[in-house]
N, C-alpha and C. Protein backbone atom coordinates (compact mmCIF):
# COMPACT_ATOMS: atom_id res chain seq x y z
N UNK A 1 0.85 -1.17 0.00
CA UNK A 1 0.00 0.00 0.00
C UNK A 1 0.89 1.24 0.00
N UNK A 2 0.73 2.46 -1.00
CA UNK A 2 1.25 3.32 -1.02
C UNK A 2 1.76 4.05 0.46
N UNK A 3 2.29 5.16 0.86
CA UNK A 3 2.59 5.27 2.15
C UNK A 3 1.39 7.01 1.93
N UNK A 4 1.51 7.35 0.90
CA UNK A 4 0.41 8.49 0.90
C UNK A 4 -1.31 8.54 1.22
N UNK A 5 -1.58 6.72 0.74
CA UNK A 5 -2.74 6.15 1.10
C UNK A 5 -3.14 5.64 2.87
N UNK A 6 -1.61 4.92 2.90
CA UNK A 6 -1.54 4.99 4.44
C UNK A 6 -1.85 6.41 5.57
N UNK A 7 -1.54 7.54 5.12
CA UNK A 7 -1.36 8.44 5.86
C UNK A 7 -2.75 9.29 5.78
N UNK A 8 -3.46 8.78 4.74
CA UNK A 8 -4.65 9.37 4.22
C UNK A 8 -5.79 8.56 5.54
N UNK A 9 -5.34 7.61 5.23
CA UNK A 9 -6.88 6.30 6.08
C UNK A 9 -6.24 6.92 7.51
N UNK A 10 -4.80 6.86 8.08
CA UNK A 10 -4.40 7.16 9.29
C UNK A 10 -5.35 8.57 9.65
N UNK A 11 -5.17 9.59 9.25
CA UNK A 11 -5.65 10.73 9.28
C UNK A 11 -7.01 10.53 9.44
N UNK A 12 -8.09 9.68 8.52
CA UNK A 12 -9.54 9.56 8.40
C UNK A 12 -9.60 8.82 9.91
N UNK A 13 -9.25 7.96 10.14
CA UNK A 13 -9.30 7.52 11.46
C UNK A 13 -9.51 8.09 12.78
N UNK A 14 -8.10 8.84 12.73
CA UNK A 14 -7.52 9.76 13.80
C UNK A 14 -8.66 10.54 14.08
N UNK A 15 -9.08 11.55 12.95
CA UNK A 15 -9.82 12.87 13.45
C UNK A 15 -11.41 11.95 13.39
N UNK A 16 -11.60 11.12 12.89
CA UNK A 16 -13.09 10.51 13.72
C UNK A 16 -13.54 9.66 14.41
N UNK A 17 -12.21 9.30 15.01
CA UNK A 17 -11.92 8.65 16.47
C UNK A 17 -12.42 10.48 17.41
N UNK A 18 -11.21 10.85 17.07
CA UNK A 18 -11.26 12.34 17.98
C UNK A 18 -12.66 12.69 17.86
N UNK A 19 -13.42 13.01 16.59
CA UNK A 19 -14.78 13.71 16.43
C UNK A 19 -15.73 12.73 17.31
N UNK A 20 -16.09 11.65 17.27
CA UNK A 20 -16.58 10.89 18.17
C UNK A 20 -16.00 10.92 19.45
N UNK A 21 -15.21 10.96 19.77
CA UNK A 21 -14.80 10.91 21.40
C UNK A 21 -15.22 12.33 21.84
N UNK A 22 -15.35 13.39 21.34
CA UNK A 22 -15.75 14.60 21.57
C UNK A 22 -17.51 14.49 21.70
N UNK A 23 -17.75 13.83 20.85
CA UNK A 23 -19.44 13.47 20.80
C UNK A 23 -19.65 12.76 22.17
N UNK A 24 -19.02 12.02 22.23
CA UNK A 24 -19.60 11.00 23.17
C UNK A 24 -19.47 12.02 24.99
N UNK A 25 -18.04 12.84 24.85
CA UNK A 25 -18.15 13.56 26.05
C UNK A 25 -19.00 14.92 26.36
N UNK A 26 -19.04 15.51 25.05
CA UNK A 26 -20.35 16.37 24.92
C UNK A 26 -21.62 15.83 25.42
N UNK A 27 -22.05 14.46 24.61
CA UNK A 27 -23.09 13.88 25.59
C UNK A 27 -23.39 13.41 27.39
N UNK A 28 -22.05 13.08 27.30
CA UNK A 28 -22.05 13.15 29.11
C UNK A 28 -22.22 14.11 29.87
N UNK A 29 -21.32 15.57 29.39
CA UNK A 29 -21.67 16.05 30.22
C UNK A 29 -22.85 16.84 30.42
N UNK A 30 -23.51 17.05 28.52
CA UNK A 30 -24.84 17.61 28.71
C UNK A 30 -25.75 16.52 30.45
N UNK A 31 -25.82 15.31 29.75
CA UNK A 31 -26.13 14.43 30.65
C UNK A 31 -26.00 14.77 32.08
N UNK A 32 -24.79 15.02 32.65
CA UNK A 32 -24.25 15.64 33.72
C UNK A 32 -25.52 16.61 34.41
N UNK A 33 -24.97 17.62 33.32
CA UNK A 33 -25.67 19.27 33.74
C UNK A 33 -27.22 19.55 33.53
N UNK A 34 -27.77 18.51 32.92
CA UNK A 34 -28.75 18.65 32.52
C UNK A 34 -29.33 19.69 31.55
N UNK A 35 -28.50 20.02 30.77
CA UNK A 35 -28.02 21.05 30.04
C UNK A 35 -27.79 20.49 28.84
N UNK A 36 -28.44 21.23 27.75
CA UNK A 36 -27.69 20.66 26.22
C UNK A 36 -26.31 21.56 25.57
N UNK A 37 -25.03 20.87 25.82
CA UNK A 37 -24.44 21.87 25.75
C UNK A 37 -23.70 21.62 24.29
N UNK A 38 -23.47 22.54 23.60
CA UNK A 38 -22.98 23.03 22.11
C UNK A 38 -21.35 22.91 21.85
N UNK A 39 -21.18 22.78 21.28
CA UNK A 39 -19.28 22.45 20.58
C UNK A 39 -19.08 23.63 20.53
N UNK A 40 -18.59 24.30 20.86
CA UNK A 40 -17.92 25.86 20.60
C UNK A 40 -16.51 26.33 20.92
N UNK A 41 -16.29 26.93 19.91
CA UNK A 41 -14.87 27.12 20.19
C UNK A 41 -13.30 26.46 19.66
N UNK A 42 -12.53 27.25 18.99
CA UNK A 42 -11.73 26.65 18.32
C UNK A 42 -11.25 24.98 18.17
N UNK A 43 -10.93 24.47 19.46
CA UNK A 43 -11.11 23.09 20.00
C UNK A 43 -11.94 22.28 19.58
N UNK A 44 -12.99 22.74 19.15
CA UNK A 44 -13.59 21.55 18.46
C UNK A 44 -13.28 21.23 17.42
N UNK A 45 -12.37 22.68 16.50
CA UNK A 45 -12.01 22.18 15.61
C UNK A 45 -10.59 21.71 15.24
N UNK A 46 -9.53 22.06 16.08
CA UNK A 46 -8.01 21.69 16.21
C UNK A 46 -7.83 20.05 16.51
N UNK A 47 -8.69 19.87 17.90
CA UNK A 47 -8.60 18.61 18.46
C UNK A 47 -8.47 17.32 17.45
N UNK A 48 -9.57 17.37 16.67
CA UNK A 48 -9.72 16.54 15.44
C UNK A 48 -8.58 16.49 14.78
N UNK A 49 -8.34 17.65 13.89
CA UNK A 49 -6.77 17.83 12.98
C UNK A 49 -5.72 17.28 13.49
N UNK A 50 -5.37 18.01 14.71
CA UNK A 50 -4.15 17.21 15.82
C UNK A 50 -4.08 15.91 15.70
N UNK A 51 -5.62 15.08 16.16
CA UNK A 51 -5.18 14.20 16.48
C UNK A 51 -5.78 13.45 15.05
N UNK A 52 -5.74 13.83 13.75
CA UNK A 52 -5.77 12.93 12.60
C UNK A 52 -4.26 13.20 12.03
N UNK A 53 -3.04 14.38 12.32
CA UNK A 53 -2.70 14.68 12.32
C UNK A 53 -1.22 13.13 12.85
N UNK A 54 -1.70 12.96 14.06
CA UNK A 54 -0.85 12.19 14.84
C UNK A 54 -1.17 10.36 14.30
N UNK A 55 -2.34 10.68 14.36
CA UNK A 55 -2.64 8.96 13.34
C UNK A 55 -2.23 8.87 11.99
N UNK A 56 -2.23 9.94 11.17
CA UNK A 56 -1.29 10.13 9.95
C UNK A 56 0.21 9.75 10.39
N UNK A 57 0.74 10.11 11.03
CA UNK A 57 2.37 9.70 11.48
C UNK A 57 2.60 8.82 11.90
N UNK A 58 1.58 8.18 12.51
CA UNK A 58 1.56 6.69 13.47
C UNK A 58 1.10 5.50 12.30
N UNK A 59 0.37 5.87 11.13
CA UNK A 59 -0.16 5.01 10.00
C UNK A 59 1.08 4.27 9.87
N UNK A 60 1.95 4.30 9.28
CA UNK A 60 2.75 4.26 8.43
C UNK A 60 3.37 3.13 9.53
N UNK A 61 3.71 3.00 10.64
CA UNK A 61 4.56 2.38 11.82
C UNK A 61 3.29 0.86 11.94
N UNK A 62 1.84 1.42 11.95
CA UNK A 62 1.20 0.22 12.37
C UNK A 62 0.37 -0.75 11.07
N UNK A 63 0.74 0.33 9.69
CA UNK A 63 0.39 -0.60 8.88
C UNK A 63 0.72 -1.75 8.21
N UNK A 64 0.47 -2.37 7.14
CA UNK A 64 0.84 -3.56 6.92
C UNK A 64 1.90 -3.94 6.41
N UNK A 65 2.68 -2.57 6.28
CA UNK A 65 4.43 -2.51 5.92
C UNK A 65 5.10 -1.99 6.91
N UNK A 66 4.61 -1.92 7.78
CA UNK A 66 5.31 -0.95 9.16
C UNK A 66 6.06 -1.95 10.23
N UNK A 67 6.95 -1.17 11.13
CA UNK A 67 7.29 -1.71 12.04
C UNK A 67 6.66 -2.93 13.01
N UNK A 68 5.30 -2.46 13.14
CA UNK A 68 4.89 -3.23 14.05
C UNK A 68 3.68 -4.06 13.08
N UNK A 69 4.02 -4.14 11.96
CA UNK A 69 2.95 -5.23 11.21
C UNK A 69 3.21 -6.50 10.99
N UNK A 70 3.95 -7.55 12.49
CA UNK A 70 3.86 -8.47 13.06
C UNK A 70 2.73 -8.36 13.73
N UNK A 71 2.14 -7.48 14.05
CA UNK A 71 0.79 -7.71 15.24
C UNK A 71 -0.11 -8.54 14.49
N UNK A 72 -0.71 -9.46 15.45
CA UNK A 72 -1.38 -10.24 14.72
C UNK A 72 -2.79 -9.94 14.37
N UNK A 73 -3.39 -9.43 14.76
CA UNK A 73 -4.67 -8.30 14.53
C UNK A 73 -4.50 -7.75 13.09
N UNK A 74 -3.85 -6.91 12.97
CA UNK A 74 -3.05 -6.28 11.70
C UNK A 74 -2.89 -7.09 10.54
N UNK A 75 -1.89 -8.50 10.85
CA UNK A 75 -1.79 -8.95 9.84
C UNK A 75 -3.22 -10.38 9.42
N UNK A 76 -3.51 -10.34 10.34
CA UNK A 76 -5.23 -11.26 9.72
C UNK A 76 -5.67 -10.10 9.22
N UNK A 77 -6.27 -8.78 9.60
CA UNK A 77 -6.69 -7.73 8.84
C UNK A 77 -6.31 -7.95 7.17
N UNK A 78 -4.98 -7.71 7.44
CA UNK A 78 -4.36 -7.65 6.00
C UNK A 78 -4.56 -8.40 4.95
N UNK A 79 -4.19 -9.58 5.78
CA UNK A 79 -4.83 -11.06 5.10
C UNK A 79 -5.92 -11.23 4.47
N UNK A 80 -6.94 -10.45 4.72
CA UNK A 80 -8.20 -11.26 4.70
C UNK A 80 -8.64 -10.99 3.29
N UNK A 81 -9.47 -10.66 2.77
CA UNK A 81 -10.32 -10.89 1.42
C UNK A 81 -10.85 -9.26 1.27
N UNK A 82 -10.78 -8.40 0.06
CA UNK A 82 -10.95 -7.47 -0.17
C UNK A 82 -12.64 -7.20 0.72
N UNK A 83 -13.51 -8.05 0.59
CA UNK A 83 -14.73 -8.49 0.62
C UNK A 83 -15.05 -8.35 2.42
N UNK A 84 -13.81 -8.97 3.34
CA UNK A 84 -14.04 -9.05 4.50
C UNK A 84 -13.23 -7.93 5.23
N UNK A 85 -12.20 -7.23 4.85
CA UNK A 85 -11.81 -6.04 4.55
C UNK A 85 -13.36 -4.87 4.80
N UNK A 86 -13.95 -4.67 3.73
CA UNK A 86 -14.97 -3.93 3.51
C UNK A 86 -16.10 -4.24 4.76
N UNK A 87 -15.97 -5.36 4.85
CA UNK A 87 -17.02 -5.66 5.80
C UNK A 87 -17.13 -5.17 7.21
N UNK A 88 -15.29 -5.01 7.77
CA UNK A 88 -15.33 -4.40 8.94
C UNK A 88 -15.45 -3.32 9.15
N UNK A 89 -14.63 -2.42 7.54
CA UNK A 89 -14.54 -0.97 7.96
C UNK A 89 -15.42 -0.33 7.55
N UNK A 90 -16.26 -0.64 7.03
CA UNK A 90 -18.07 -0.19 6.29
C UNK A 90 -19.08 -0.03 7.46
N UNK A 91 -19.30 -0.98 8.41
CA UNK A 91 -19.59 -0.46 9.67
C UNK A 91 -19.34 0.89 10.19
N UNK A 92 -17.54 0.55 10.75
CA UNK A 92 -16.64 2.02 11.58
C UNK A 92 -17.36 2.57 10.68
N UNK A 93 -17.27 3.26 9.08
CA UNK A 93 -17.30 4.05 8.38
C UNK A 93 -18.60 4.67 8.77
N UNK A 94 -19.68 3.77 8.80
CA UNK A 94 -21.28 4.61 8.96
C UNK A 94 -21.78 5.15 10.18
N UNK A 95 -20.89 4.46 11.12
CA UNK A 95 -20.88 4.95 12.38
C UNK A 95 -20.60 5.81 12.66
N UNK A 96 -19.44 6.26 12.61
CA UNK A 96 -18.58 7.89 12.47
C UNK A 96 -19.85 8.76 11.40
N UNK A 97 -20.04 8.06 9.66
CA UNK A 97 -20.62 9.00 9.50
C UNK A 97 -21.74 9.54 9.99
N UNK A 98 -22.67 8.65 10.50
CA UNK A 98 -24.34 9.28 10.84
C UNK A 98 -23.75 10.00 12.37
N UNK A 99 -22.70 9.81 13.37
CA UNK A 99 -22.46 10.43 14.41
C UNK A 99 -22.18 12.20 13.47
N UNK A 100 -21.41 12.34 13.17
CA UNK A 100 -20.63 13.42 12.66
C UNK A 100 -22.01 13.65 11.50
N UNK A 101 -22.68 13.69 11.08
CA UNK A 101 -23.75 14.17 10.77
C UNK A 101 -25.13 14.53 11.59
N UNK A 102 -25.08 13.79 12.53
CA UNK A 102 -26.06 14.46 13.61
C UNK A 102 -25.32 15.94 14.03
N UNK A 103 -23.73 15.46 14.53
CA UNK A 103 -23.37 16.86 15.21
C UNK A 103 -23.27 18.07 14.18
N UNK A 104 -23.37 17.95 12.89
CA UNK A 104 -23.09 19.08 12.10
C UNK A 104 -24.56 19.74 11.93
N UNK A 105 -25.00 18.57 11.12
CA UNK A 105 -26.37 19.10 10.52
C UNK A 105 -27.50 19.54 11.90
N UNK A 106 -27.47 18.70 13.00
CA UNK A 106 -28.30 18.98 13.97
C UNK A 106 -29.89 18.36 13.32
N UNK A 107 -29.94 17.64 12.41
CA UNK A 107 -31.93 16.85 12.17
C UNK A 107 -31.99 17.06 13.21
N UNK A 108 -31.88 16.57 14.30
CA UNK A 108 -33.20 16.24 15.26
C UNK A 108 -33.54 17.91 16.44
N UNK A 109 -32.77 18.67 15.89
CA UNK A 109 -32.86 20.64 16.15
C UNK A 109 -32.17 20.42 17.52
N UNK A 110 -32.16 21.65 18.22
CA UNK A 110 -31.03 22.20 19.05
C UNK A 110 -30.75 21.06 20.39
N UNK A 111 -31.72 20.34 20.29
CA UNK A 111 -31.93 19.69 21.54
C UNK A 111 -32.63 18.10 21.43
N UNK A 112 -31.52 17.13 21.92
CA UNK A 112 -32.14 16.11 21.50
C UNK A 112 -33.13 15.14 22.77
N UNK A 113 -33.84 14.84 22.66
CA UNK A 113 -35.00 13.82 23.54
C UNK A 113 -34.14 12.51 23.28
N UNK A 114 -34.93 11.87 24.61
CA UNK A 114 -34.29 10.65 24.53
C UNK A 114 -34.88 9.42 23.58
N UNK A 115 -35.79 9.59 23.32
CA UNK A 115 -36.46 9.04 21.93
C UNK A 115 -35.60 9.23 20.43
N UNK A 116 -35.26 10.46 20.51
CA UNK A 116 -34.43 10.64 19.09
C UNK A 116 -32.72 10.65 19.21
N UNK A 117 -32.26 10.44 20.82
CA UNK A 117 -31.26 9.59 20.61
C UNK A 117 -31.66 8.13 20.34
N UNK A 118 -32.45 7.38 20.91
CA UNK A 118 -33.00 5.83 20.29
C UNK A 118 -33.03 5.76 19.33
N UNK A 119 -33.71 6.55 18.39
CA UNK A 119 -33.64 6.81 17.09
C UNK A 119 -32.53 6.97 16.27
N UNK A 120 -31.58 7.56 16.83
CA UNK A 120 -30.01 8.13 16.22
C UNK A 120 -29.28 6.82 16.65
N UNK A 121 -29.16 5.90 17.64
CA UNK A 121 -28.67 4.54 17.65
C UNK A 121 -28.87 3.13 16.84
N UNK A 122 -30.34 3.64 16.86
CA UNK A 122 -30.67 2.90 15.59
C UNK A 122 -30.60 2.93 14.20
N UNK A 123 -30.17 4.08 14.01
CA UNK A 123 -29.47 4.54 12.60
C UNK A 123 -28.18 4.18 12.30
N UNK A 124 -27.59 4.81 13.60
CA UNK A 124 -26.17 4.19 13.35
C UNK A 124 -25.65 2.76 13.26
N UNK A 125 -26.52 1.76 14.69
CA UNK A 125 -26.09 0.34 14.49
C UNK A 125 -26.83 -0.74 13.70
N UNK A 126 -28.12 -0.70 13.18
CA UNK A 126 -28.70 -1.68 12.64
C UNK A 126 -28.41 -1.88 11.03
N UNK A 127 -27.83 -0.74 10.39
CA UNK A 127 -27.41 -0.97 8.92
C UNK A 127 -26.21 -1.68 9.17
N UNK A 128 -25.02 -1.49 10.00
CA UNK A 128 -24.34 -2.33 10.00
C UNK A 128 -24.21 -4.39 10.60
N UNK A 129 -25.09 -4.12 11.57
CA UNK A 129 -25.48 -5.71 12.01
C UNK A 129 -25.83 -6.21 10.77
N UNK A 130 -27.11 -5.48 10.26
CA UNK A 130 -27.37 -6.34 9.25
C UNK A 130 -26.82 -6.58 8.03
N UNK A 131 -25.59 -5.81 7.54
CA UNK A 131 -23.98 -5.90 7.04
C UNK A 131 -23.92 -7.13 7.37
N UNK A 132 -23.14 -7.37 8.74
CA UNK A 132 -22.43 -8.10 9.10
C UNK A 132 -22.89 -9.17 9.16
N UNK A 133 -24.09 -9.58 9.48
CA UNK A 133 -25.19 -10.98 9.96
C UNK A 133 -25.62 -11.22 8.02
N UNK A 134 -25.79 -10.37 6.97
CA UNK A 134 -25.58 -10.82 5.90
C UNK A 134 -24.23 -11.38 5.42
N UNK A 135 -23.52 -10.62 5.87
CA UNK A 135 -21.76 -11.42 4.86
C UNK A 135 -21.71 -12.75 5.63
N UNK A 136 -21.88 -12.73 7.18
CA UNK A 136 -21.68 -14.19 7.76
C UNK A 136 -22.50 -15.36 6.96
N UNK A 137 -24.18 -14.86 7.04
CA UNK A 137 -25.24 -15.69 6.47
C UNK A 137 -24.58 -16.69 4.75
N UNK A 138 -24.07 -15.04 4.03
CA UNK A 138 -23.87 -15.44 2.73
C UNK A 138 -22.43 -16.55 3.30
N UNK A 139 -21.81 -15.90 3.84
CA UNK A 139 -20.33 -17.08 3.86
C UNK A 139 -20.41 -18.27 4.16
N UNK A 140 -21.63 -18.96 5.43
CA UNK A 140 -22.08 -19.76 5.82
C UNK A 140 -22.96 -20.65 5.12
N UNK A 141 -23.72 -20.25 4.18
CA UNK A 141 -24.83 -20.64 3.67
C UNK A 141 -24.82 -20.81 2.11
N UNK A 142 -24.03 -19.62 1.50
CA UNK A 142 -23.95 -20.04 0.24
C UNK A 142 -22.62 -20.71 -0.19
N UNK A 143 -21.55 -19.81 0.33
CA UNK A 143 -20.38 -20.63 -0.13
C UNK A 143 -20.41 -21.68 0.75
N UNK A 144 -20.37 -21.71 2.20
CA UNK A 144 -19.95 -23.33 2.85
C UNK A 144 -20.74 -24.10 1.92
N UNK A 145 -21.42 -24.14 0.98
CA UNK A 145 -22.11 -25.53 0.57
C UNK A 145 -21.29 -25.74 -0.73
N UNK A 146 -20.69 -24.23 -1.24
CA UNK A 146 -20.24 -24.61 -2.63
C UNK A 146 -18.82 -25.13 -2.26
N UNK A 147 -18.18 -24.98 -0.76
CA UNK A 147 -16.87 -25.47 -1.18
C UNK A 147 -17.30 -26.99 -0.96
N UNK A 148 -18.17 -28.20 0.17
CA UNK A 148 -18.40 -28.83 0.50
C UNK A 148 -18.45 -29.34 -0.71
N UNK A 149 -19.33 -28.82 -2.06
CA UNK A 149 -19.47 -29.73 -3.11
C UNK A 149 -18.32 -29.84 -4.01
N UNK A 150 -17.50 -29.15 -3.95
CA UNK A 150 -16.33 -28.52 -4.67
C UNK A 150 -15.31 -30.32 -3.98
N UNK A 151 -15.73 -30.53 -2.86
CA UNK A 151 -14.15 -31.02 -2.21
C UNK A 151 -14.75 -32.68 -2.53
N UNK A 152 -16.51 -32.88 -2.38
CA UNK A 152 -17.22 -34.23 -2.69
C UNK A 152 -16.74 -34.45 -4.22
N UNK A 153 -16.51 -33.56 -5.02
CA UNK A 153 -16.55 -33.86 -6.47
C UNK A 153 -14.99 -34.41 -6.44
């Protein structure tokens, strides 16, 4: 893998790891205060950069040409099938996006109920289960039978 592509996905990572971890503590402490409280302020927007910034530099060390791409996590990752590849990071991917689209766009308006966070969880996790509970189904069900006949012949 190129090292410019590496530093690209490092970066996409980084800052929506960061953008979500900011979501998730924004929600606490609204939670906290009982208070809906708003992202404001330069920091919401540095934090992200910084730290896609720092996963860009760190890409390159933990990917599948890097120093530490003996890890075995990493290299089954690597291993696996363009197909099962897609499968894990298509999830992360929708997750981050419908999070980071609630916080921009604001659908559900200045203030969210606890109904339309239910609603916003269910957006985010059920397209991917049912991702995932399809690729298993198909791997299980259609191919296990075609290799079974593949190995009888």
């Amino acid at each position: 893998m190129k090292l410019w592509a590496l530093k690209s996905i490092g970066f996409v990572v980084g800052a929506g790891l960061a953008i979500l971890l900011e979501f998730m503590f924004l929600m606490l402490f609204s939670a906290l205060a009982g208070k809906q409280l708003v992202p404001r302020g330069l920091g919401c927007v540095v934090f992200p950069v910084v730290a896609g910034i720092a996963a860009a530099r760190l890409a390159p060390e933990v990917g599948p040409l890097g120093r530490y791409a003996s890890l075995a996590l990493v290299k089954r990752f690597w291993a696996a099938s363009a197909t099962t590849r897609l499968v894990v990071v298509a999830p992360v991917f929708w997750v981050l996006a419908v999070g980071a689209f609630v916080v921009v766009f604001e659908p559900y308006g200045f203030r969210m109920y606890s109904s339309e966070y239910a609603h916003m969880f269910k957006v985010m996790f059920f397209p991917p289960v049912v991702l995932v509970a399809g690729y298993f189904a198909y791997k299980k069900l259609i191919l296990g039978n075609d290799k079974k006949q593949k190995d009888e012949t």
